[in-house]
C-alpha atoms as a PDB file:
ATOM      1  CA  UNK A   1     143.947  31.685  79.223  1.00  0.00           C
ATOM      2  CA  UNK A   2     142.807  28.491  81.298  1.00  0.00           C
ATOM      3  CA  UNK A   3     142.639  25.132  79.832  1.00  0.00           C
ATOM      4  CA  UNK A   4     142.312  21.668  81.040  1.00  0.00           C
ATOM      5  CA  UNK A   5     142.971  18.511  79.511  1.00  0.00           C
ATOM      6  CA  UNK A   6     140.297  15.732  78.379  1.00  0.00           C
ATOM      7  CA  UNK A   7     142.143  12.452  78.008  1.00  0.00           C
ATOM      8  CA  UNK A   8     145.038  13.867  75.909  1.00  0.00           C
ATOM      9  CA  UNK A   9     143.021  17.028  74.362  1.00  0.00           C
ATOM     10  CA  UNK A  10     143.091  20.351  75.792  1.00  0.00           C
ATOM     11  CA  UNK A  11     139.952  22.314  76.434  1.00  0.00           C
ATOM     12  CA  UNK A  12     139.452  25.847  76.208  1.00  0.00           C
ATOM     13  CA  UNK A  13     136.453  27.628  77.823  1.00  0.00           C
ATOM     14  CA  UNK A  14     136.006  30.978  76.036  1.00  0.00           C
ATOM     15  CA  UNK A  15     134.357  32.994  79.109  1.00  0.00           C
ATOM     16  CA  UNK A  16     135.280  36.309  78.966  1.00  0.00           C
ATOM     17  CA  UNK A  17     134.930  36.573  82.635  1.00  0.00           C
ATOM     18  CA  UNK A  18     130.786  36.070  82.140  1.00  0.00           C
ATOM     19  CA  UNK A  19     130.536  39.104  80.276  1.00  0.00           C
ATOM     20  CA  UNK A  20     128.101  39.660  77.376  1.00  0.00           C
ATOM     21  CA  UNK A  21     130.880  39.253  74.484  1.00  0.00           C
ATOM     22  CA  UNK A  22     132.805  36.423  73.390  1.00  0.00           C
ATOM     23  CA  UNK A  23     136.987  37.020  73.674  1.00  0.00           C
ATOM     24  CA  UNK A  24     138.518  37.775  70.992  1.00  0.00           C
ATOM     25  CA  UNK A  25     140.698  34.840  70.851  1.00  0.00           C
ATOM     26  CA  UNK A  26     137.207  33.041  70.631  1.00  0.00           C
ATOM     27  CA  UNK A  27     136.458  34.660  66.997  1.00  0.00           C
ATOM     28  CA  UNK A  28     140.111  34.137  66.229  1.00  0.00           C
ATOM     29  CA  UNK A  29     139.732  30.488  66.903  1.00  0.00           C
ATOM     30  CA  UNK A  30     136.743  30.235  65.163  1.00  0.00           C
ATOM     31  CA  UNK A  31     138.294  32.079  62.005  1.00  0.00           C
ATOM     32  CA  UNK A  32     141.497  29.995  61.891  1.00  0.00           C
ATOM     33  CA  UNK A  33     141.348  26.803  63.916  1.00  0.00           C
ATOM     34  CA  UNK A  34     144.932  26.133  63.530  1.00  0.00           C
ATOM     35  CA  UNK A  35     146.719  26.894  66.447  1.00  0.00           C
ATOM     36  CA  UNK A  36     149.420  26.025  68.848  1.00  0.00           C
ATOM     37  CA  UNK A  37     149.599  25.461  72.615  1.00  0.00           C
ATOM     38  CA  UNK A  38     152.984  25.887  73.685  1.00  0.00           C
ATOM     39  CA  UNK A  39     155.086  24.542  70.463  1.00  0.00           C
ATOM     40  CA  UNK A  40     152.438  21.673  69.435  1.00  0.00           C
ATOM     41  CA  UNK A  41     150.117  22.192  66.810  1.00  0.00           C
ATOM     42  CA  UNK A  42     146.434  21.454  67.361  1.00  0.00           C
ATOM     43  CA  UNK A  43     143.571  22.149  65.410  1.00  0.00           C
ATOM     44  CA  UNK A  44     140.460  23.267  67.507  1.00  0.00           C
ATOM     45  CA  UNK A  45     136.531  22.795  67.156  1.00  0.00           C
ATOM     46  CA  UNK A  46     133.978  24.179  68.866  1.00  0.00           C
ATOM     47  CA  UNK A  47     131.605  21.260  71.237  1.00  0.00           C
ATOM     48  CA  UNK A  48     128.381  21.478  69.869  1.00  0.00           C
ATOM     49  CA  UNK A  49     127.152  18.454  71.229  1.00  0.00           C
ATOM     50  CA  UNK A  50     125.086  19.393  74.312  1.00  0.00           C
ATOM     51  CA  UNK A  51     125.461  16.345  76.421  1.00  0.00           C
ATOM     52  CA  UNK A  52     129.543  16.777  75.621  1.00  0.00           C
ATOM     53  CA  UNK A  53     129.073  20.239  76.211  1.00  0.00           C
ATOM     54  CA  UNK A  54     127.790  19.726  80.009  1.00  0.00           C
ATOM     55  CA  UNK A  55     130.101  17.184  80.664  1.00  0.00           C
ATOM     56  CA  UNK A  56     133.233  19.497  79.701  1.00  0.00           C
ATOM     57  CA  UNK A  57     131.589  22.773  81.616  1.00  0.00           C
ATOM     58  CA  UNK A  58     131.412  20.759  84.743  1.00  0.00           C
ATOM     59  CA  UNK A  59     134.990  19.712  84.859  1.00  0.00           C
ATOM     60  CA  UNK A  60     135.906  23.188  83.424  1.00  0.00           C
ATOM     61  CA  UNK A  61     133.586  24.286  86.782  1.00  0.00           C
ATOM     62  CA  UNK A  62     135.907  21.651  88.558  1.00  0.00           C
ATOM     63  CA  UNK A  63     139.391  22.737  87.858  1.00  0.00           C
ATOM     64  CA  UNK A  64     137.901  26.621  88.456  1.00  0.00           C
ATOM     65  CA  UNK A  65     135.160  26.837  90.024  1.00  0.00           C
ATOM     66  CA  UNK A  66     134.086  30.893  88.916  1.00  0.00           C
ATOM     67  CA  UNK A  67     133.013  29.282  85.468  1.00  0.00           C
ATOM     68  CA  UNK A  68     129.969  28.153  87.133  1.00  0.00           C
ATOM     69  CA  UNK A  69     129.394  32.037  88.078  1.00  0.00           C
ATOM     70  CA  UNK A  70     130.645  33.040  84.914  1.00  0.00           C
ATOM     71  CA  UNK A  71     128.020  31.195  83.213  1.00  0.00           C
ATOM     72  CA  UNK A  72     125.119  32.867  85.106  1.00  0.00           C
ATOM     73  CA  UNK A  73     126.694  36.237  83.992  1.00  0.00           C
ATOM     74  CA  UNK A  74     127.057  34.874  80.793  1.00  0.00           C
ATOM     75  CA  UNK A  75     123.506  33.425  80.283  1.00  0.00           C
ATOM     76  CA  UNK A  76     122.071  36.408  81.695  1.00  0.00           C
ATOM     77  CA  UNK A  77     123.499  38.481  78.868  1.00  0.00           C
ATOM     78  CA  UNK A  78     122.097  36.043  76.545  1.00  0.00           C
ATOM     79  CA  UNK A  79     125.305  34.442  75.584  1.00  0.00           C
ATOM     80  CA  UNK A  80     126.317  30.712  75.627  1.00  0.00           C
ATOM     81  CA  UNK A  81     130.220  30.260  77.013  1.00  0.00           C
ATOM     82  CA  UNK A  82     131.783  28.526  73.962  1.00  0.00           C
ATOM     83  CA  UNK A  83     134.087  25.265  74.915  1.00  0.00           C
ATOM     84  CA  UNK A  84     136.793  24.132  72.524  1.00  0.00           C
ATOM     85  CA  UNK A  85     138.419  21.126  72.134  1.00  0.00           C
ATOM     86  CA  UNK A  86     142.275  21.140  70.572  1.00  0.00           C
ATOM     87  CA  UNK A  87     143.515  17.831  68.882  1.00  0.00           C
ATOM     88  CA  UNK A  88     146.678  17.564  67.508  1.00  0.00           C
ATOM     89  CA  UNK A  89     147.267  18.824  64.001  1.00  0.00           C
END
């Protein structure tokens, strides 16, 4: 799994590779948002926000740039990449 960091918060980008389903880390996350990164706790939430949302897909599109294909994919099979951001629990 890819992340990237946002000021001190790591971001996750849940996108399968484009394809039409969600990982299943994704539905994990959502289930239990407690998590860890390494040996840190964190507890993650989904961006909602759709101006926050664009800003974190284009640096997620920055640090790898096949999320901006994986999106097409992904939008194609009627499915909106979720983004994550962890803070620390």
């Amino acid at each position: 799994m890819t992340y990237f960091h946002d000021g001190p918060d790591p971001i996750l980008v849940a996108s399968n590779g484009g394809k039409a389903n969600h990982p299943s880390w994704c539905h994990n996350l959502r289930a239990h948002p407690e998590c860890e990164l390494g040996d840190e706790p964190f507890v993650a939430a989904e961006v909602t926000d759709e101006d926050e949302y664009e800003r974190l897909f284009a640096l997620a599109s920055r640090v790898f740039a096949g999320y901006a294909e994986y999106r097409i994919k992904a939008t194609a099979a009627g499915r909106r990449i979720p983004v994550f951001r962890l803070t620390p629990h």
